[in-house]
Structures are given as C-alpha cells and as structure tokens.
PDB file of N, CA and C in Angstrom:
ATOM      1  N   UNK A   1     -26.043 -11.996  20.515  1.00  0.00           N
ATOM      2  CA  UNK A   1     -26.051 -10.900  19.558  1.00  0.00           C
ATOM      3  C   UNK A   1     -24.692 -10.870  18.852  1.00  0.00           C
ATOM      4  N   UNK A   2     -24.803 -10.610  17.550  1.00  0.00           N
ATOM      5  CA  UNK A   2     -23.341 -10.504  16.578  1.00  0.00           C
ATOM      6  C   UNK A   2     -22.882  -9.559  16.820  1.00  0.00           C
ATOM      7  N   UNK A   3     -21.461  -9.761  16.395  1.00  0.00           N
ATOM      8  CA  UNK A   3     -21.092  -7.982  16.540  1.00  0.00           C
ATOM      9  C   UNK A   3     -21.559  -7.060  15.595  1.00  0.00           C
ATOM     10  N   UNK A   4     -22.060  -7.392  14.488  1.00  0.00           N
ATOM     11  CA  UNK A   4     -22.918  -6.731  13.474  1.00  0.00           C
ATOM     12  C   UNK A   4     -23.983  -5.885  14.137  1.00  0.00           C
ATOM     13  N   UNK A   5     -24.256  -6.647  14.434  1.00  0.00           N
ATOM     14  CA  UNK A   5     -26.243  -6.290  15.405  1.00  0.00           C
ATOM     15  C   UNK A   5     -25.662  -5.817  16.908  1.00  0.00           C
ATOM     16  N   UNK A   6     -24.758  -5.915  17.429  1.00  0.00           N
ATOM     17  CA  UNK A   6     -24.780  -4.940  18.673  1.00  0.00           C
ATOM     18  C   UNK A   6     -24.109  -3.286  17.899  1.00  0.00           C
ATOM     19  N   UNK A   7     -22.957  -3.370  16.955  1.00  0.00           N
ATOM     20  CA  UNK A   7     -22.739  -2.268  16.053  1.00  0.00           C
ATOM     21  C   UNK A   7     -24.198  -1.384  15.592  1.00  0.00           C
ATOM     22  N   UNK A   8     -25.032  -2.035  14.758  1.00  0.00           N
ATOM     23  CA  UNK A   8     -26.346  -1.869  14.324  1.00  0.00           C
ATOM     24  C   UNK A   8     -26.807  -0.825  15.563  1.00  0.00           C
ATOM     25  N   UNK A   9     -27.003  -1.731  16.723  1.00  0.00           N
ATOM     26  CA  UNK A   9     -27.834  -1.161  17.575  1.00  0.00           C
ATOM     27  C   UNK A   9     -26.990   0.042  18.461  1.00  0.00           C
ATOM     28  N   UNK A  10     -25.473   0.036  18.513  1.00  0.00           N
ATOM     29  CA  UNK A  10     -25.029   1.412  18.893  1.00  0.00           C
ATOM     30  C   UNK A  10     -25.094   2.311  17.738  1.00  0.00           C
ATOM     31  N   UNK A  11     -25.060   2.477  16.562  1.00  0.00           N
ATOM     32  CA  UNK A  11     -25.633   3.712  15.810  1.00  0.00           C
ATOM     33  C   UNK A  11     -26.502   3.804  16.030  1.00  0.00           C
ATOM     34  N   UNK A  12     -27.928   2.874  15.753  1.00  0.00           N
ATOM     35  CA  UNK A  12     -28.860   3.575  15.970  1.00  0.00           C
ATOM     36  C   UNK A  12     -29.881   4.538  17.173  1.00  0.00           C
ATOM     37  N   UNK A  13     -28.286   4.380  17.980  1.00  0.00           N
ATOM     38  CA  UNK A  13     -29.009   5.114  19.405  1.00  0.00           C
ATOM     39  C   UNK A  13     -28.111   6.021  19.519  1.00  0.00           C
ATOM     40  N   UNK A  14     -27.114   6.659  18.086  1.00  0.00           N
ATOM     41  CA  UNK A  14     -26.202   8.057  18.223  1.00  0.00           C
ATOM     42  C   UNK A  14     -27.534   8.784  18.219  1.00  0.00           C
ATOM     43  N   UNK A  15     -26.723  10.435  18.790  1.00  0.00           N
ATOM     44  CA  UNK A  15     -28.089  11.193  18.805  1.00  0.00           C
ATOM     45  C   UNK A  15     -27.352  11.854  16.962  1.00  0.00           C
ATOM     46  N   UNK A  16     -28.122  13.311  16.602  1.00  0.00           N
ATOM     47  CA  UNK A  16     -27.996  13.860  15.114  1.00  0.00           C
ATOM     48  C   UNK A  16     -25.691  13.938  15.270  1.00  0.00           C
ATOM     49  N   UNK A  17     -25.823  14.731  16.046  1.00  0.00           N
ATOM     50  CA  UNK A  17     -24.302  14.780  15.638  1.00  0.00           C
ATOM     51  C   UNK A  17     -23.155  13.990  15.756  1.00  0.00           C
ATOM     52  N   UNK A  18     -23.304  12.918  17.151  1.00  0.00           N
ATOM     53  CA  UNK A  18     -22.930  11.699  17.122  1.00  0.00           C
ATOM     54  C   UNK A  18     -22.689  10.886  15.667  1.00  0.00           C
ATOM     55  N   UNK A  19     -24.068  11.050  15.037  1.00  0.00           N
ATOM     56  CA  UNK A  19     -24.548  10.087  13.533  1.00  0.00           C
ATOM     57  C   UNK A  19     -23.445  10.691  12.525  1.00  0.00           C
ATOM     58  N   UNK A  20     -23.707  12.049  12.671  1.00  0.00           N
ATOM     59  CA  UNK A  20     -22.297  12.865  11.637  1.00  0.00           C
ATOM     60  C   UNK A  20     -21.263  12.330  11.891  1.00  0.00           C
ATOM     61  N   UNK A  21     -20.647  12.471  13.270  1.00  0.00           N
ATOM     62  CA  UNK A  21     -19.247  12.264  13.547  1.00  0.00           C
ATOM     63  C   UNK A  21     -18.889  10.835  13.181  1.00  0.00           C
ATOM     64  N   UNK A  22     -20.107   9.955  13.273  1.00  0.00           N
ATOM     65  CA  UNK A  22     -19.699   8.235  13.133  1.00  0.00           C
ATOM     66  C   UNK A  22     -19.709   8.454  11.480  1.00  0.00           C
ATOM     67  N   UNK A  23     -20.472   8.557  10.591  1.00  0.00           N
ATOM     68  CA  UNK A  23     -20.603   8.950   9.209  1.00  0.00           C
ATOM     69  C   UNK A  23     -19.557   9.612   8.357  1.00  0.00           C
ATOM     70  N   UNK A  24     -18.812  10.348   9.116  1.00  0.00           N
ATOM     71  CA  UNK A  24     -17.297  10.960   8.784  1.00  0.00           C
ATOM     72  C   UNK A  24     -16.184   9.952   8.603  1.00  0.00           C
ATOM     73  N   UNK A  25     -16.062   9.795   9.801  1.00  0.00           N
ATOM     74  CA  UNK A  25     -15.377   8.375  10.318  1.00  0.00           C
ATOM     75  C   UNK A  25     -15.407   7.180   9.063  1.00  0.00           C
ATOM     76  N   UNK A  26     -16.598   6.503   9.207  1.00  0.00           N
ATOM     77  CA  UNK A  26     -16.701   5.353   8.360  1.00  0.00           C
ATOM     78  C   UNK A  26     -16.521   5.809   6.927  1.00  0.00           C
ATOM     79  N   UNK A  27     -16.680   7.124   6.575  1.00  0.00           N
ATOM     80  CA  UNK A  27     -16.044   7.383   4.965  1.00  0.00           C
ATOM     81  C   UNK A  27     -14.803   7.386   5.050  1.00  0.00           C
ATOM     82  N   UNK A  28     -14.278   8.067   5.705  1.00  0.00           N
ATOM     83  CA  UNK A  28     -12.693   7.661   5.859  1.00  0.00           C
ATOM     84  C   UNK A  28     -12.229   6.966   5.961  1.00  0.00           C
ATOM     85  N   UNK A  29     -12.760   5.583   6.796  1.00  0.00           N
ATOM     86  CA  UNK A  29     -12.572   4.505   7.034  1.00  0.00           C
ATOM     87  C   UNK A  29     -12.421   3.874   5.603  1.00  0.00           C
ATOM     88  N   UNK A  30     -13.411   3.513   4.724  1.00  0.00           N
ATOM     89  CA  UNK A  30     -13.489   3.353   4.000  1.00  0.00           C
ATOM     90  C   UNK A  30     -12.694   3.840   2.323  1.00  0.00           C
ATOM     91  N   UNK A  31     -12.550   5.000   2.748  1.00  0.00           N
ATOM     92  CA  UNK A  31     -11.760   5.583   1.369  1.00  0.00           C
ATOM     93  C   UNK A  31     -10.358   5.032   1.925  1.00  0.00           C
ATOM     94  N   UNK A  32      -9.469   5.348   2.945  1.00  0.00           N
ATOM     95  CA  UNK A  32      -8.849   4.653   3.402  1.00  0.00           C
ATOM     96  C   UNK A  32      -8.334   3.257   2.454  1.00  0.00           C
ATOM     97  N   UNK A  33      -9.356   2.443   3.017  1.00  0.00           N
ATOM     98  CA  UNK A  33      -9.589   0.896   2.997  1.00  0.00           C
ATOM     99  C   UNK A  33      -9.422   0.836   1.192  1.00  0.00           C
ATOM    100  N   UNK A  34      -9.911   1.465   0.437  1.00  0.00           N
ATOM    101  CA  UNK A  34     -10.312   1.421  -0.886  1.00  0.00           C
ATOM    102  C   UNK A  34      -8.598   1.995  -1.221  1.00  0.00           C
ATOM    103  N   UNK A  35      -8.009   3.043  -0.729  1.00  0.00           N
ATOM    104  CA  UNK A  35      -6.594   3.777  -1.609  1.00  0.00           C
ATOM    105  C   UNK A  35      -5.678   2.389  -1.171  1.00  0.00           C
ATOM    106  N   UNK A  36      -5.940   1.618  -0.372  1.00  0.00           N
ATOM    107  CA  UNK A  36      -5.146   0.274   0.403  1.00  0.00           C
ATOM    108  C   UNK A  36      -5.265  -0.804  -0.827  1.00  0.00           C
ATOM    109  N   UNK A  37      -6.021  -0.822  -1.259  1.00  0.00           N
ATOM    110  CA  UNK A  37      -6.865  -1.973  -1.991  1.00  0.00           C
ATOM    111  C   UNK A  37      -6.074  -1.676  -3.473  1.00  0.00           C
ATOM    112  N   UNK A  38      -6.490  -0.170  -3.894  1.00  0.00           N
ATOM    113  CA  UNK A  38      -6.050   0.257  -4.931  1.00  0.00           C
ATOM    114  C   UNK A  38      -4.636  -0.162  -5.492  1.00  0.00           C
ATOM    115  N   UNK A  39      -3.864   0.364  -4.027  1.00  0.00           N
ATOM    116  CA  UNK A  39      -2.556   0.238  -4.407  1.00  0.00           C
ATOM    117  C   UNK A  39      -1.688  -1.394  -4.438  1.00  0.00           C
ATOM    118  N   UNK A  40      -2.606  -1.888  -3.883  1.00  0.00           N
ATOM    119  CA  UNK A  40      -1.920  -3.713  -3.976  1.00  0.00           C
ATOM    120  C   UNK A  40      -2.525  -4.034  -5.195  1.00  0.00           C
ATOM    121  N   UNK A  41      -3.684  -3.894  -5.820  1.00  0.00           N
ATOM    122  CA  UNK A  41      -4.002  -3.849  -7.336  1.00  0.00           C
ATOM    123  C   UNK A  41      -2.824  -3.457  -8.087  1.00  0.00           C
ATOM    124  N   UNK A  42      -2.731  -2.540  -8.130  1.00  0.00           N
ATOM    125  CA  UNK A  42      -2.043  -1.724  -9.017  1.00  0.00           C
ATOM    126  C   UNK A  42      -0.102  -2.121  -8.963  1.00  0.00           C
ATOM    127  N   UNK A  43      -0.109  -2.826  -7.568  1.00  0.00           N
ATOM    128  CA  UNK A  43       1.468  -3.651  -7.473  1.00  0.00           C
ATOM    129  C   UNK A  43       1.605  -4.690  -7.813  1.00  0.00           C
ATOM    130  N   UNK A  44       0.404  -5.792  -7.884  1.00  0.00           N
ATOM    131  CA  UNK A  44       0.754  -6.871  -8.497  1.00  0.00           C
ATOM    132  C   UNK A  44      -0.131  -7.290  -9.765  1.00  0.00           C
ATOM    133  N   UNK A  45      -0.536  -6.340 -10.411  1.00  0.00           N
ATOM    134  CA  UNK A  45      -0.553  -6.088 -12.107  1.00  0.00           C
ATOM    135  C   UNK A  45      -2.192  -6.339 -12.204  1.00  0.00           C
ATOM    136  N   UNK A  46      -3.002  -6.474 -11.379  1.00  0.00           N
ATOM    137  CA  UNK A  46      -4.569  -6.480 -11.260  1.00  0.00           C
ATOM    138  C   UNK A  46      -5.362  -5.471 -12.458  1.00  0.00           C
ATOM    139  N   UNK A  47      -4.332  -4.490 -12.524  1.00  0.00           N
ATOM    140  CA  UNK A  47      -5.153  -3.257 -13.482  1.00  0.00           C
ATOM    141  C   UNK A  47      -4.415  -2.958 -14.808  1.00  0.00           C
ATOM    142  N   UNK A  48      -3.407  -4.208 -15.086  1.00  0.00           N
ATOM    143  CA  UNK A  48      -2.247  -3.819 -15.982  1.00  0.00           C
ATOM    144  C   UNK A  48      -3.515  -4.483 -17.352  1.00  0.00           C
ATOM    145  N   UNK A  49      -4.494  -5.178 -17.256  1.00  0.00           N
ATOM    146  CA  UNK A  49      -5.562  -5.493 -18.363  1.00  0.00           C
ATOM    147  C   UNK A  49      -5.903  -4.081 -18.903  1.00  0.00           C
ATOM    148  N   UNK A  50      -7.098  -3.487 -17.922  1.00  0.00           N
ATOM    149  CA  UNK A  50      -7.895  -2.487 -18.487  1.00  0.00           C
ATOM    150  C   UNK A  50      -6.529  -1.021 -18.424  1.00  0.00           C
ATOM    151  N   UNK A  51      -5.204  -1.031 -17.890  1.00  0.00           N
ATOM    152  CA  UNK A  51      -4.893  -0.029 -18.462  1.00  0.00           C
ATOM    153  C   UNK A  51      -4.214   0.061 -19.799  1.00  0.00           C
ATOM    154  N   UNK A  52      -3.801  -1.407 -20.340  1.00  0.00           N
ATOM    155  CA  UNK A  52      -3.554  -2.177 -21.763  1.00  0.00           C
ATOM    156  C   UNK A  52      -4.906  -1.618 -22.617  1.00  0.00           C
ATOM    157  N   UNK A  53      -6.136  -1.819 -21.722  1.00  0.00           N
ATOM    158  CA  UNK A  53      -7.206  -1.598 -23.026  1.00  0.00           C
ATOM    159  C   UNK A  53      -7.264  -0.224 -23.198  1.00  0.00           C
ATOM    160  N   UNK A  54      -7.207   0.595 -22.707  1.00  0.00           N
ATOM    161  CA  UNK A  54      -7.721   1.965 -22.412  1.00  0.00           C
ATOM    162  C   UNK A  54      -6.564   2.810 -23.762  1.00  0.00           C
ATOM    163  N   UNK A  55      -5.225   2.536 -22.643  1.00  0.00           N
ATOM    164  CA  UNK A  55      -4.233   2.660 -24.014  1.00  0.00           C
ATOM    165  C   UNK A  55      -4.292   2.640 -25.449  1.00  0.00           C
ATOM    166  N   UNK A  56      -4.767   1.149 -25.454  1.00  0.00           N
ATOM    167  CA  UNK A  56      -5.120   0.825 -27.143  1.00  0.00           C
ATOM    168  C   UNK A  56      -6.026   1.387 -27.655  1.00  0.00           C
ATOM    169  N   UNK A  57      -7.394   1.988 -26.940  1.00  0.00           N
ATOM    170  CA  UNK A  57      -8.664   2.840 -27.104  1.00  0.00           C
ATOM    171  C   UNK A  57      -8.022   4.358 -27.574  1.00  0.00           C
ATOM    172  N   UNK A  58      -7.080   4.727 -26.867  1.00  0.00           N
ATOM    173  CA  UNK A  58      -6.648   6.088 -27.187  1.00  0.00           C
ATOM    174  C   UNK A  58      -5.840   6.108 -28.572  1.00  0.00           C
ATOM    175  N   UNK A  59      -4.538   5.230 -28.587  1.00  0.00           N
ATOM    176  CA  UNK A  59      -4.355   4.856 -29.658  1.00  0.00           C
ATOM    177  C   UNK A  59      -4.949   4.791 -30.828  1.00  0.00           C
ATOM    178  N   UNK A  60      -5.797   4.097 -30.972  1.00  0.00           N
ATOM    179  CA  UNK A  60      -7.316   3.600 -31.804  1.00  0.00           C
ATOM    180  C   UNK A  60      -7.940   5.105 -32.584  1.00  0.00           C
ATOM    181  N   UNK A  61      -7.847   6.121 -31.764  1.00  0.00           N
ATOM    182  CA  UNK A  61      -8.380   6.996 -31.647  1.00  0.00           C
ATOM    183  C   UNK A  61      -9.838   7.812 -31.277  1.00  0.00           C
ATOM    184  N   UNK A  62     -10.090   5.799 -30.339  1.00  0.00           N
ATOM    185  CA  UNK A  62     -11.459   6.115 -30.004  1.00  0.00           C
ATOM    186  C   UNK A  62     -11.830   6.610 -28.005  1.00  0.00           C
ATOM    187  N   UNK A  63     -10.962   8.083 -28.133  1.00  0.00           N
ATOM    188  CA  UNK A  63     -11.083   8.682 -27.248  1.00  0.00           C
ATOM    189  C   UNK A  63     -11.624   9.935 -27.450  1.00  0.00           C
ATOM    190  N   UNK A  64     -11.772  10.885 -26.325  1.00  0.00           N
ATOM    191  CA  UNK A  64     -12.189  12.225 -26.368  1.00  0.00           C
ATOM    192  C   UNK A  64     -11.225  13.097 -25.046  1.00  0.00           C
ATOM    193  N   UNK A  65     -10.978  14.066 -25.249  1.00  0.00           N
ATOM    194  CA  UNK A  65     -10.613  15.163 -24.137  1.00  0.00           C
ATOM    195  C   UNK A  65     -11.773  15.348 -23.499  1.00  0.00           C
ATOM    196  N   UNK A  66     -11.583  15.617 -22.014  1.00  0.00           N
ATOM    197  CA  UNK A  66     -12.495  15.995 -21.114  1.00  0.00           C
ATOM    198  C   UNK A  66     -12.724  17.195 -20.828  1.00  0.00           C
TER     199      UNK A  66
END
C-alpha cells in the first residue's frame, strides 16, 4: 500500500469531527504552502511579467476601481 492509499484510507475512517479537524489542518497546510510559494515567486522576479502588464493596463487606462 502507498502512502497515498494508507493516508486515503485513514481519513476515510475519521468519524464527522475528526473529518473537520483534519479539513482545517490541510487548509492551513496548504495556504501555508501557497504564502511559501508566493513569496519565492515574488523574490526571484516570477511575477515581475504580469505585474509589468497590469501596470501598463492601468496606465493605458484600461482599468476600473473596485
């Protein structure tokens, strides 16, 4: 068995609040994982394209206020 499929098979034997508490967890886990991701993007110039385009869009004057 993978560790995928023994993982698999311990959620699916949390009982209802167990499932919450693991479900909490793995969003955090995850948003986490994603502000990690974000910020090494954003240090070695990954987002320096679309924030060049966005710029020039506002510029352009083809923006709007939210």
């Amino acid at each position: 068995m993978t560790k995928l499929e023994q993982i698999e098979k311990s959620v699916s034997e949390l009982d209802a609040d167990e499932l919450q508490a693991f479900a909490t967890w793995f969003h955090e886990l995850q948003a986490k994982r994603w502000d990690i991701q974000f910020a090494q993007d954003a240090e070695n110039g990954a987002l320096d394209a679309l924030a060049n385009s966005a710029l020039a869009e506002f510029k352009a004057g083809r923006s709007r206020s939210l």
